[in-house]
Protein backbone atom coordinates (compact mmCIF):
# COMPACT_ATOMS: atom_id res chain seq x y z
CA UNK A 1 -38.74 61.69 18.50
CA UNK A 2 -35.53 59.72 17.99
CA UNK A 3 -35.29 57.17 15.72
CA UNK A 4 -34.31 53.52 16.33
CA UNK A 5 -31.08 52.64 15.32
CA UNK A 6 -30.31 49.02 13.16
CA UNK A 7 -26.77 48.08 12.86
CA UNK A 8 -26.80 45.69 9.72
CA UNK A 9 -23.67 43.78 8.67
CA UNK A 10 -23.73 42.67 5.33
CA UNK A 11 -25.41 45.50 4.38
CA UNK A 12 -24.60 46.26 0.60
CA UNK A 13 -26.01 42.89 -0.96
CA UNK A 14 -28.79 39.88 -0.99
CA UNK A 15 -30.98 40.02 2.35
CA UNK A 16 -28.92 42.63 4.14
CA UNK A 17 -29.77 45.21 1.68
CA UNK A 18 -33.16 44.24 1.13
CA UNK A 19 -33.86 44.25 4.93
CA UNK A 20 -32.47 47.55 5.45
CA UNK A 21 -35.35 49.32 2.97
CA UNK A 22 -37.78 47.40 4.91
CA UNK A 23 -36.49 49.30 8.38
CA UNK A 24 -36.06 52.56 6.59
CA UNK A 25 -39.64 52.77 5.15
CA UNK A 26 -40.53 52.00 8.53
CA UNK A 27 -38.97 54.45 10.05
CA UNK A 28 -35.35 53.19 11.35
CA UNK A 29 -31.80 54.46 11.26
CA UNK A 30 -29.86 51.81 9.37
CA UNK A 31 -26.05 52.21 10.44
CA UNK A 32 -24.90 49.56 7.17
CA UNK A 33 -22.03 47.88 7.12
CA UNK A 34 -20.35 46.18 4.36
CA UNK A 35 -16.89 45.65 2.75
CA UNK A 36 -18.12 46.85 -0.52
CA UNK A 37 -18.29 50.71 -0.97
CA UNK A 38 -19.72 50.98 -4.96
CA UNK A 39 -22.51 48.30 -3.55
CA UNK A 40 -23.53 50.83 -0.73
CA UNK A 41 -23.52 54.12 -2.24
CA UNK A 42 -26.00 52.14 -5.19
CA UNK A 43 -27.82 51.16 -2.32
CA UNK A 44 -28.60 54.49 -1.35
CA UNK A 45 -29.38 55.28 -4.31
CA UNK A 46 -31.97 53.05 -5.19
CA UNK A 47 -33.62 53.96 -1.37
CA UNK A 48 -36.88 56.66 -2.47
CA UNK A 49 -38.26 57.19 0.93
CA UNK A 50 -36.64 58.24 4.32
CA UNK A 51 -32.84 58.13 2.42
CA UNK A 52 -31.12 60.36 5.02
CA UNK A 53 -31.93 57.64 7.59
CA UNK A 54 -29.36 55.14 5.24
CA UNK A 55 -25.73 55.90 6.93
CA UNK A 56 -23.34 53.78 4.75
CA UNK A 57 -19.79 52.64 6.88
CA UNK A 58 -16.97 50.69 4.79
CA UNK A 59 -15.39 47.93 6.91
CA UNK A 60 -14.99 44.30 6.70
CA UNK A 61 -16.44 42.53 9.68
CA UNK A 62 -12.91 40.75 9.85
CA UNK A 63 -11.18 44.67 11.26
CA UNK A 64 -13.05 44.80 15.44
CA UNK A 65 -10.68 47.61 15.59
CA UNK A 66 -12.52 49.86 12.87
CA UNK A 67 -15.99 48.34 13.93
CA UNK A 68 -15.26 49.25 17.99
CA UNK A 69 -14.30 52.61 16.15
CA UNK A 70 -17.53 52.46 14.05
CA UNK A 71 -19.59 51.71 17.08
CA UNK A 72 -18.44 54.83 19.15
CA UNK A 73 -19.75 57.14 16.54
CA UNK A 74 -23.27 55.80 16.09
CA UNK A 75 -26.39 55.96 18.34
CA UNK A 76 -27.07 53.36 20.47
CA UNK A 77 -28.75 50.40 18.78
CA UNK A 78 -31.59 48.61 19.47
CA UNK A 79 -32.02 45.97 16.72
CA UNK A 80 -28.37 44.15 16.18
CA UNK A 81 -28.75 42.19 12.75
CA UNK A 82 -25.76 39.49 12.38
CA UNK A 83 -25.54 39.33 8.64
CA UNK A 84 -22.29 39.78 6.93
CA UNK A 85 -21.47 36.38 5.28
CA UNK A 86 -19.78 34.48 2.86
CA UNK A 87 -20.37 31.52 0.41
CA UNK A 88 -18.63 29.35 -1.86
CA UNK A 89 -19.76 25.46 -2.65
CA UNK A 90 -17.13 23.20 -2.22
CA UNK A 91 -15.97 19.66 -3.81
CA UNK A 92 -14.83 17.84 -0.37
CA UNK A 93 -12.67 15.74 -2.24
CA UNK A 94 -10.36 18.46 -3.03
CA UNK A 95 -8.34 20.49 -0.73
CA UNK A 96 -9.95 23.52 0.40
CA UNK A 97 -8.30 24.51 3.21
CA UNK A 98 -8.11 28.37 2.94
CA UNK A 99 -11.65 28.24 2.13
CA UNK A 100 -12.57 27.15 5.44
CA UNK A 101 -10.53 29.06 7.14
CA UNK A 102 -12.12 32.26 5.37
CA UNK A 103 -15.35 30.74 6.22
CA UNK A 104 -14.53 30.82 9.46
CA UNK A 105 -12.96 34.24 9.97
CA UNK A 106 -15.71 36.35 8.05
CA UNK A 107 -18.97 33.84 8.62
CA UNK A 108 -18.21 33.54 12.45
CA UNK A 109 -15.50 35.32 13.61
CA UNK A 110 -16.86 38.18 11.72
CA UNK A 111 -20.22 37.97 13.53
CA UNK A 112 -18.33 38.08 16.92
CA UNK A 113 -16.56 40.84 16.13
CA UNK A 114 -19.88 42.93 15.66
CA UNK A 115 -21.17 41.41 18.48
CA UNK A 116 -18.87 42.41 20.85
CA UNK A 117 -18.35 46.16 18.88
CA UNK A 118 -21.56 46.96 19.02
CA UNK A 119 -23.28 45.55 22.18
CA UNK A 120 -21.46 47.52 25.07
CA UNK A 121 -23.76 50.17 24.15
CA UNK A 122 -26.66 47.83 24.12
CA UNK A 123 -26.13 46.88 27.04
CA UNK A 124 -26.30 49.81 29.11
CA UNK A 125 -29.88 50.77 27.77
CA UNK A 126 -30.52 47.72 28.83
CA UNK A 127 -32.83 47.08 25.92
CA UNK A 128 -32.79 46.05 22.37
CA UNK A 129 -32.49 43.02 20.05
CA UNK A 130 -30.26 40.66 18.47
CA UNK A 131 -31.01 38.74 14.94
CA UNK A 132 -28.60 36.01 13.67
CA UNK A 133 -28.57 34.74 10.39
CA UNK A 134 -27.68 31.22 10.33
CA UNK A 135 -29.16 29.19 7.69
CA UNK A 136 -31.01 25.32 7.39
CA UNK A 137 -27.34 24.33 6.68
CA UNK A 138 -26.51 24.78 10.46
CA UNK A 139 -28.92 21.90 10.89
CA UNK A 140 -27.92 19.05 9.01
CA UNK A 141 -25.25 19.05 6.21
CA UNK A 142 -26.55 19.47 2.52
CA UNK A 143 -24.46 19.54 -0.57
CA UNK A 144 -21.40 21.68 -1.62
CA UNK A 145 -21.49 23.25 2.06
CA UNK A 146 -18.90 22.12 3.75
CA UNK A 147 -17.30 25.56 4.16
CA UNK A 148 -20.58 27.08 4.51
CA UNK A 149 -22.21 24.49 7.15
CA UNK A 150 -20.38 24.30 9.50
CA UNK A 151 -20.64 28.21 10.01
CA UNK A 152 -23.89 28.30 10.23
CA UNK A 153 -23.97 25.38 12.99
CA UNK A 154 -21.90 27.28 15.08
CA UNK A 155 -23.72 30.48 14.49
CA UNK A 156 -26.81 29.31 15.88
CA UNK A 157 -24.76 27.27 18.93
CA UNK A 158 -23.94 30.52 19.57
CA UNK A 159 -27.42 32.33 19.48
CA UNK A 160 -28.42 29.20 22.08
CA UNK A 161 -25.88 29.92 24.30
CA UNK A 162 -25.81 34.02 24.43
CA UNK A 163 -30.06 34.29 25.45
CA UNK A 164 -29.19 32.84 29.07
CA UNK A 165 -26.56 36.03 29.42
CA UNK A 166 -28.75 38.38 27.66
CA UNK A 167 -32.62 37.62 28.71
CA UNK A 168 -31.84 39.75 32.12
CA UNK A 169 -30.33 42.40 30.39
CA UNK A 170 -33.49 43.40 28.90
CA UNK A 171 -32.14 41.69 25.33
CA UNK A 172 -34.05 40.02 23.02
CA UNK A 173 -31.54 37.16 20.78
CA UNK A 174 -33.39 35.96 17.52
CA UNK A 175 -31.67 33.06 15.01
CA UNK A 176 -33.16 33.39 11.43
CA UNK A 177 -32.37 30.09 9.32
CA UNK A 178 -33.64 30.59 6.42
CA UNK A 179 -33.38 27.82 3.37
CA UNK A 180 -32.69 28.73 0.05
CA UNK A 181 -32.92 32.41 -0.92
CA UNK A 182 -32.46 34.18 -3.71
CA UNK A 183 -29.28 36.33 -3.55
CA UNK A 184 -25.47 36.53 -5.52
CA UNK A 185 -24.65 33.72 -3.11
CA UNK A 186 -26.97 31.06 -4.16
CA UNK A 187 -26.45 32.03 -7.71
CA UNK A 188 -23.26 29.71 -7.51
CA UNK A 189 -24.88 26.54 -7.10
CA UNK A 190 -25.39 24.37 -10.07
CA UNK A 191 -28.08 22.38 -8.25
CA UNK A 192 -31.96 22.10 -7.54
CA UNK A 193 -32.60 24.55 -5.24
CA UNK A 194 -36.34 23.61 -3.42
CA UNK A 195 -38.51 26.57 -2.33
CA UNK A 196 -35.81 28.66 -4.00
CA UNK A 197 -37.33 32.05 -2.41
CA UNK A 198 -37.00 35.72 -3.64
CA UNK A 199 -34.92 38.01 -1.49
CA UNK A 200 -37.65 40.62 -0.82
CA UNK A 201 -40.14 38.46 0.69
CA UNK A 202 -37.42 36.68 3.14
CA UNK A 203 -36.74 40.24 4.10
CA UNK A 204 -40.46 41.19 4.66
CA UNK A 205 -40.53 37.58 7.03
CA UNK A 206 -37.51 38.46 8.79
CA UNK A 207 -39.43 41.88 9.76
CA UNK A 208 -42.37 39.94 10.43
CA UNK A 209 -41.38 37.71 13.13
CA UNK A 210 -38.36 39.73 14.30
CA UNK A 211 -41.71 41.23 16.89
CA UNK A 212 -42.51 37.45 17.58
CA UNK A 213 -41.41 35.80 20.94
CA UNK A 214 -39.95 32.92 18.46
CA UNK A 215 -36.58 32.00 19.45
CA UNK A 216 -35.65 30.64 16.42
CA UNK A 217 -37.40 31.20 12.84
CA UNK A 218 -37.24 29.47 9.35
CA UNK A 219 -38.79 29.65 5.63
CA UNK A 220 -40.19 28.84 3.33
CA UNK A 221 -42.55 27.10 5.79
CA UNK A 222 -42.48 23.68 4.00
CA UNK A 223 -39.19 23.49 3.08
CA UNK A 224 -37.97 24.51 6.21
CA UNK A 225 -40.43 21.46 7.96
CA UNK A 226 -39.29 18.93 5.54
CA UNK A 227 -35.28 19.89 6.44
CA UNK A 228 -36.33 19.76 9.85
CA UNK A 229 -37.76 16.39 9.97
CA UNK A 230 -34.72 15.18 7.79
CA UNK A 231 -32.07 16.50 10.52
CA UNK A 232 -34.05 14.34 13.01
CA UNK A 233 -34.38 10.96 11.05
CA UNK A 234 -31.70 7.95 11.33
CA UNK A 235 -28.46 9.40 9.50
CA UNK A 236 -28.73 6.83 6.96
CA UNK A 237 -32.29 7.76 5.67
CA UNK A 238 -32.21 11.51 6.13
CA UNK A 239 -28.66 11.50 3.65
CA UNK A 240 -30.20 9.04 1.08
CA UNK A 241 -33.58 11.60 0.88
CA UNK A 242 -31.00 14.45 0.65
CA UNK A 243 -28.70 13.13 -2.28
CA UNK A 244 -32.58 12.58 -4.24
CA UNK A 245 -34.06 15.74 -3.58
CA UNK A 246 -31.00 18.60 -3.53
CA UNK A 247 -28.14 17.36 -5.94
């Protein structure tokens, strides 16, 4: 019987890698991508059961070329997981102008591009699924993350907006926003981090509700409610309870 097929951006590091064990022990071809070749050949290595279902491709999500290329060789997916990301915490006060912009082009830009390089194929099996990882930070703006935000925000705009297209095609869209997780990216920050989660159980979650009919999914559970109600309070109370509680 033919395995199904994951294309994972973001594949090498933090929840990307993590997530891809969790398909392979269950059974899934895991076409991962990443930038970051020494990262993905440890990756493999550190994989004990089902290995030869691991297939490894070098490419930053910034080249569509290579990842149309990419997409021609591999079987037809039917899980999609938009991954690949970036993050560095910024002092607004200082000009960071090419750190938006790279933001931009590998956080959003980079997702398109594996959207659009990968779903053609989708498309005409007329079945299969779509994850987004976004990120509480799409919701409201918190600390340091005003390259990283904004991002986010527009990543799960975009989730929103693609489902209407999609839903009749017999594909399923999914936006993971997840709060703070253990990875190399969160390392950076020099601040309280609350619910602060490890990077193997936000993997096992993803897994977990990427067979719900949520739309949209978050965690930790109380974090994620608290940052909820915050992005819905007056302006002037939800930033006053952020600057006490993350800072």
């Amino acid at each position: 019987m033919a395995l199904n097929t994951a294309i994972i951006s973001g594949a090498s590091d933090g929840i990307g890698a993590a997530f891809s064990k969790i398909l392979i022990k269950h059974g899934w071809e895991v076409i991962g991508i990443s930038r970051n070749e020494k990262k993905l050949n440890q990756l493999k290595k550190t994989i004990k059961i089902n290995k030869e279902n691991f297939k490894p491709y070098v490419c930053n999500v910034k080249d569509l070329k290579k990842l149309v290329s990419i997409a021609k060789e591999v079987n037809t997916p039917k899980l999609i997981f938009l991954n690949a990301g970036i993050y560095s915490p910024v002092n607004s006060s200082q000009s960071n102008i090419d750190t938006y912009k790279n933001h931009i082009d590998v956080n959003y830009i980079g997702v398109l591009n594996c959207y659009e390089a990968f779903l053609p194929k989708m498309l005409l099996n007329k079945n299969g699924q779509i994850i987004i990882m976004s990120s509480i930070s799409g919701w409201i703006g918190l600390p340091k993350a005003a390259a990283y935000g904004p991002t986010k925000a527009a990543l799960r705009s975009f989730g929103q907006s693609i489902r209407y297209d999609l839903y009749s095609k017999g594909i399923k869209v999914q936006v993971c926003s997840p709060g703070f997780v253990e990875t190399s990216a969160t390392s950076l920050n020099d601040f309280y981090m609350p619910g602060l989660m490890n990077v193997n159980k936000a993997a096992e979650l993803i897994y977990k509700n990427m067979k719900s009919n949520k739309f949209e999914f978050s965690f930790p559970f109380l974090f994620s409610l608290f940052m909820k109600l915050f992005s819905l309070l007056p302006d002037k109370l939800s930033s006053y309870l952020i600057k006490k509680n993350i800072s």
